[in-house]
Structure formats: C-alpha cells, structure tokens
C-alpha atoms as a PDB file:
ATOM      1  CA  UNK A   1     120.227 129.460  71.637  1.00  0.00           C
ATOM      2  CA  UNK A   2     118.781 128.459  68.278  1.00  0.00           C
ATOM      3  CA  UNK A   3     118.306 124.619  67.111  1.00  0.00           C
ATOM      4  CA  UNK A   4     121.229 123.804  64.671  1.00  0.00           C
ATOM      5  CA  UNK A   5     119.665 123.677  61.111  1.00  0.00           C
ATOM      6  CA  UNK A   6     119.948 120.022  59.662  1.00  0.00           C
ATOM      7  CA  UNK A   7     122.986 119.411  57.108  1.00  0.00           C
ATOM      8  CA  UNK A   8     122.797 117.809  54.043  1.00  0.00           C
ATOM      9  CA  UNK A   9     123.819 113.938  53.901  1.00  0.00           C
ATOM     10  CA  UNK A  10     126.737 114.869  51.989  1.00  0.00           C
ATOM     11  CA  UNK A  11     128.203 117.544  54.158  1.00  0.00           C
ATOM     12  CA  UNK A  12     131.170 117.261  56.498  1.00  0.00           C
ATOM     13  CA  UNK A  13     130.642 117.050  60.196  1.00  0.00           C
ATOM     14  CA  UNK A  14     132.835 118.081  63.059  1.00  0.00           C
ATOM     15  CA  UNK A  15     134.135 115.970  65.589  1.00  0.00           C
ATOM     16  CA  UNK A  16     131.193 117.531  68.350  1.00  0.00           C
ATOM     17  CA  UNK A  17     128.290 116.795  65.599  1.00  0.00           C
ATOM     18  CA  UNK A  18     129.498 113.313  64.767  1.00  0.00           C
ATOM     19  CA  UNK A  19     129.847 112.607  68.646  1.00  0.00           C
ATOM     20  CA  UNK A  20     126.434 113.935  69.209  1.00  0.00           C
ATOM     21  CA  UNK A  21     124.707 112.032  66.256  1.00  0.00           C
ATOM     22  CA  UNK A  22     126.354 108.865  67.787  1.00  0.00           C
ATOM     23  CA  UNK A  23     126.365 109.446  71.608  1.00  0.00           C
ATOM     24  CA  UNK A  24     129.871 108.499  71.715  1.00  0.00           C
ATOM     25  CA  UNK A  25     132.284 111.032  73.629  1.00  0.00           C
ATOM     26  CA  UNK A  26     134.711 113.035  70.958  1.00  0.00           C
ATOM     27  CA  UNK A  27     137.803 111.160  72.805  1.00  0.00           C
ATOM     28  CA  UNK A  28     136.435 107.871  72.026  1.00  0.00           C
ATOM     29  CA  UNK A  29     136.383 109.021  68.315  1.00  0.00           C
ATOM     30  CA  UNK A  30     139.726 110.228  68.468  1.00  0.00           C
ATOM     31  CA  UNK A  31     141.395 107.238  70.248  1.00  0.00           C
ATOM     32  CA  UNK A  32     139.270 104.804  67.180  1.00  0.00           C
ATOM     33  CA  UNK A  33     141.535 107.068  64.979  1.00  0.00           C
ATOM     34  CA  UNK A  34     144.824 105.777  66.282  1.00  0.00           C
ATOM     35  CA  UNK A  35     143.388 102.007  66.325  1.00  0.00           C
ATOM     36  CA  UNK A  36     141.100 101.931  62.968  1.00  0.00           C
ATOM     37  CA  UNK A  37     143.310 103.125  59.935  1.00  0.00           C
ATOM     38  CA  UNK A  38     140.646 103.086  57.990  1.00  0.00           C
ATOM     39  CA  UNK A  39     138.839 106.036  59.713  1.00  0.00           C
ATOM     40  CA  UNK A  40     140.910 109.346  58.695  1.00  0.00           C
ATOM     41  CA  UNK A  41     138.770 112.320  58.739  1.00  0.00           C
ATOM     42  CA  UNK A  42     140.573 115.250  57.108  1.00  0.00           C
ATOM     43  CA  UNK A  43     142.160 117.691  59.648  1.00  0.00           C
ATOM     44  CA  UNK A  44     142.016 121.509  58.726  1.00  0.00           C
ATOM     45  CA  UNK A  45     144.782 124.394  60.292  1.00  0.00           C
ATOM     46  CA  UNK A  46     144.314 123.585  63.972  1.00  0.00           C
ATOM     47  CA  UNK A  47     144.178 119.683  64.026  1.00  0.00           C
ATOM     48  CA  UNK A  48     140.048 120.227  63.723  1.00  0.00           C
ATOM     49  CA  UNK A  49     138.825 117.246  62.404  1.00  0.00           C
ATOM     50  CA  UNK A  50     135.595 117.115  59.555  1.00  0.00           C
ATOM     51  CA  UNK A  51     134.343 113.802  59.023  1.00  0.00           C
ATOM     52  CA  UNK A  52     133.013 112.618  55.755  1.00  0.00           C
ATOM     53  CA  UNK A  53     129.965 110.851  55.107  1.00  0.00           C
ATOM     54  CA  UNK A  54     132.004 107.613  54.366  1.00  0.00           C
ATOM     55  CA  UNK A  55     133.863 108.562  57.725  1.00  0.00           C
ATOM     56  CA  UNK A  56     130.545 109.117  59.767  1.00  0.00           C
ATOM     57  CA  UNK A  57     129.527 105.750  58.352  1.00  0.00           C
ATOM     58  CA  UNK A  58     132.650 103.919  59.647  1.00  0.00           C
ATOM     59  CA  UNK A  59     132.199 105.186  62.865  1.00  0.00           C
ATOM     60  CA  UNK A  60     128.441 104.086  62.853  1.00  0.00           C
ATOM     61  CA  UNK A  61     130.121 100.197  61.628  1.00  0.00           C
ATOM     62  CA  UNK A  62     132.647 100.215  64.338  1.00  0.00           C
ATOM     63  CA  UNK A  63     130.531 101.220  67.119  1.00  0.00           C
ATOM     64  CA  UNK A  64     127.558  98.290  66.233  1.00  0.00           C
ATOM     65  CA  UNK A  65     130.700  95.887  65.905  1.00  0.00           C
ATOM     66  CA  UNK A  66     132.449  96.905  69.124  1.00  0.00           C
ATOM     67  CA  UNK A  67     129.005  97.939  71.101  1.00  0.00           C
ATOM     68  CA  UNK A  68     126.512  95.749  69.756  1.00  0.00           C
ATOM     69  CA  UNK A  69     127.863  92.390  68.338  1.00  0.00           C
ATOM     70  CA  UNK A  70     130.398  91.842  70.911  1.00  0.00           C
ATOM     71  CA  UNK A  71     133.530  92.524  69.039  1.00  0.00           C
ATOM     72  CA  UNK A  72     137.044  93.663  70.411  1.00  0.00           C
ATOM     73  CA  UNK A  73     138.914  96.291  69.002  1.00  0.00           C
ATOM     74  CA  UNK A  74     141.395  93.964  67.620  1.00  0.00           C
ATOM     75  CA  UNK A  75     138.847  91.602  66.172  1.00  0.00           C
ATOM     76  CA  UNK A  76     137.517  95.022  64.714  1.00  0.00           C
ATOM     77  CA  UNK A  77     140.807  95.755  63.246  1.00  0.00           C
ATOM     78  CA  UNK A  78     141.104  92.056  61.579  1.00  0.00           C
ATOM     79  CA  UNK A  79     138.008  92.722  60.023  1.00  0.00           C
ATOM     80  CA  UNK A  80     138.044  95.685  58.753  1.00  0.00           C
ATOM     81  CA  UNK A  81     141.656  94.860  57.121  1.00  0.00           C
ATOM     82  CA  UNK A  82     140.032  91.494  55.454  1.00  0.00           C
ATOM     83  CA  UNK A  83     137.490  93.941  53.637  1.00  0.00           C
ATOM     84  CA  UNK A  84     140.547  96.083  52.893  1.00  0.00           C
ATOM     85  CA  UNK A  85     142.330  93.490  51.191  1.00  0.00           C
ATOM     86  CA  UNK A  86     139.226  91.883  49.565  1.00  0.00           C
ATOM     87  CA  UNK A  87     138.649  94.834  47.750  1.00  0.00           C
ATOM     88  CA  UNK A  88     139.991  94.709  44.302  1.00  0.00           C
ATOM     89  CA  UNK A  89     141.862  97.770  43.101  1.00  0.00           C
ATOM     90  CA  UNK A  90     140.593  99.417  39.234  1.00  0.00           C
ATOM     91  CA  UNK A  91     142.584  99.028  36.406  1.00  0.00           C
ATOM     92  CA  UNK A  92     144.248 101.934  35.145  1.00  0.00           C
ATOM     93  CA  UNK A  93     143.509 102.762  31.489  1.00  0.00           C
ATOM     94  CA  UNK A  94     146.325 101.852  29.253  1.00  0.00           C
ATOM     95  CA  UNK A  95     148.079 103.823  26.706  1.00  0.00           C
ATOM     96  CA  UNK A  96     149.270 102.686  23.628  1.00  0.00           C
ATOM     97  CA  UNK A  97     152.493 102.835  22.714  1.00  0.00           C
ATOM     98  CA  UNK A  98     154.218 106.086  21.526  1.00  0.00           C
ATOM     99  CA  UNK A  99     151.366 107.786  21.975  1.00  0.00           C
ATOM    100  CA  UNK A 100     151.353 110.943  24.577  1.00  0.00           C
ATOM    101  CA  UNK A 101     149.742 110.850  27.913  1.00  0.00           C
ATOM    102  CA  UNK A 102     147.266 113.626  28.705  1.00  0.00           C
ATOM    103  CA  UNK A 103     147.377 114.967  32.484  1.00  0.00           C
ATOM    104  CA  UNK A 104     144.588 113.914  33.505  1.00  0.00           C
ATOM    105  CA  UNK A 105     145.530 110.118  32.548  1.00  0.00           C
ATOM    106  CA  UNK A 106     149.064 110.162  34.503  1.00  0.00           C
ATOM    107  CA  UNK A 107     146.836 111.682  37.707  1.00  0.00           C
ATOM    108  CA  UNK A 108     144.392 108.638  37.993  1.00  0.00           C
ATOM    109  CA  UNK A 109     147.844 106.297  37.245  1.00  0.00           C
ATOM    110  CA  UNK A 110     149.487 108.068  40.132  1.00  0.00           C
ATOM    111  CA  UNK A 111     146.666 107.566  42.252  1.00  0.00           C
ATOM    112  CA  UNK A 112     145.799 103.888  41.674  1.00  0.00           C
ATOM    113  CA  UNK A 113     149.649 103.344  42.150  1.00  0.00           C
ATOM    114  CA  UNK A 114     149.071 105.032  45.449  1.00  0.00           C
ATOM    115  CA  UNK A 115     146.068 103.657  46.880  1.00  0.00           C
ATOM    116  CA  UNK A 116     147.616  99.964  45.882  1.00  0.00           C
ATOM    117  CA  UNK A 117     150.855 100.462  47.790  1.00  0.00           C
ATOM    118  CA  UNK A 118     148.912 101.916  50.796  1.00  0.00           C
ATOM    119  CA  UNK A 119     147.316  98.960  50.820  1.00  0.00           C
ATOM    120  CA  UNK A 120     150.338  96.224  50.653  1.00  0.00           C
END
C-alpha cells in the first residue's frame, strides 16, 4: 500500500489518524469524549468523528495529564473546568440606540450569548 501523504496542521483528522499520531486505541478516544466535555470533535452522517487541530491538541493535554503527570480522570476534569471558567468571555459590540442592527452583528450577539450560557 502507499505511505499516507502528510496533512496540513490545519486539517481535520479522523478518529484512526488521531489514534495513530498518539498511540492511544480509538476507544480510549471515544470513552475521553463522554468524560472530557471539552473534547467534541464534529461528527459527520455516520457518527464518523474529524478532530480539529484544537481537538487533536486536547487529546495530546489529556493524555500527558492522565499518562504522564499522574493525574486521574476526575482530577483531569476539575482542571480542565477551572481553565473553562477562568476564561473570560468577549464583549459583544454595542449598538446605539435606535439605530438598526446589521446581520452579521445579531450573529456574533447570539453566539457570545451561547457560548456564555454553555458555560454557566
């Protein structure tokens, strides 16, 4: 079979790639899925999973936490949810008064709104 060219830093992996970069068995990553909110790789038509870069990186923090330094998955968790929390959230751009809203305005509203009450 031919090598597998090398992907750009940016691209999205799969679920066999990012087990293979890391060594760790693809049920491993799945079962860190149910226990680590944080890590949510987007899931295409037929649950397959592609991991961001931000995503592959998570996996890389949680396995030198859990493998390396000794932590336990819920001392992992704790953590990870203290950064969470620790991080602040942007402010949203207000408008002034009687003045319309343009689209793209109300979109990054909506999604600051969201991403703070995922986070309470």
């Amino acid at each position: 079979m031919a090598a597998v060219a090398e992907k750009a830093a940016s691209a999205f992996r799969t679920i066999g790639e990012v087990s293979h970069d890391t060594g760790l068995p693809q049920h491993i990553l799945r079962y860190w899925e149910t226990r680590f909110p944080q890590l949510r790789p987007l899931q295409r038509a037929g649950k397959r999973r592609y991991y961001r870069p931000e995503d592959v990186a998570l996996v890389r923090r949680i396995n030198a936490l859990l493998n390396h330094e000794g932590y336990t998955v819920r001392g992992v968790q704790k953590l990870l949810m203290s950064e969470t929390r620790a991080a602040p959230v942007p402010a949203a751009p207000v408008p002034v008064s009687g003045a319309p809203i343009d689209p793209a305005s109300l979109k990054s509203i909506r999604d600051l709104l969201a991403t703070a009450l995922a986070r309470a």
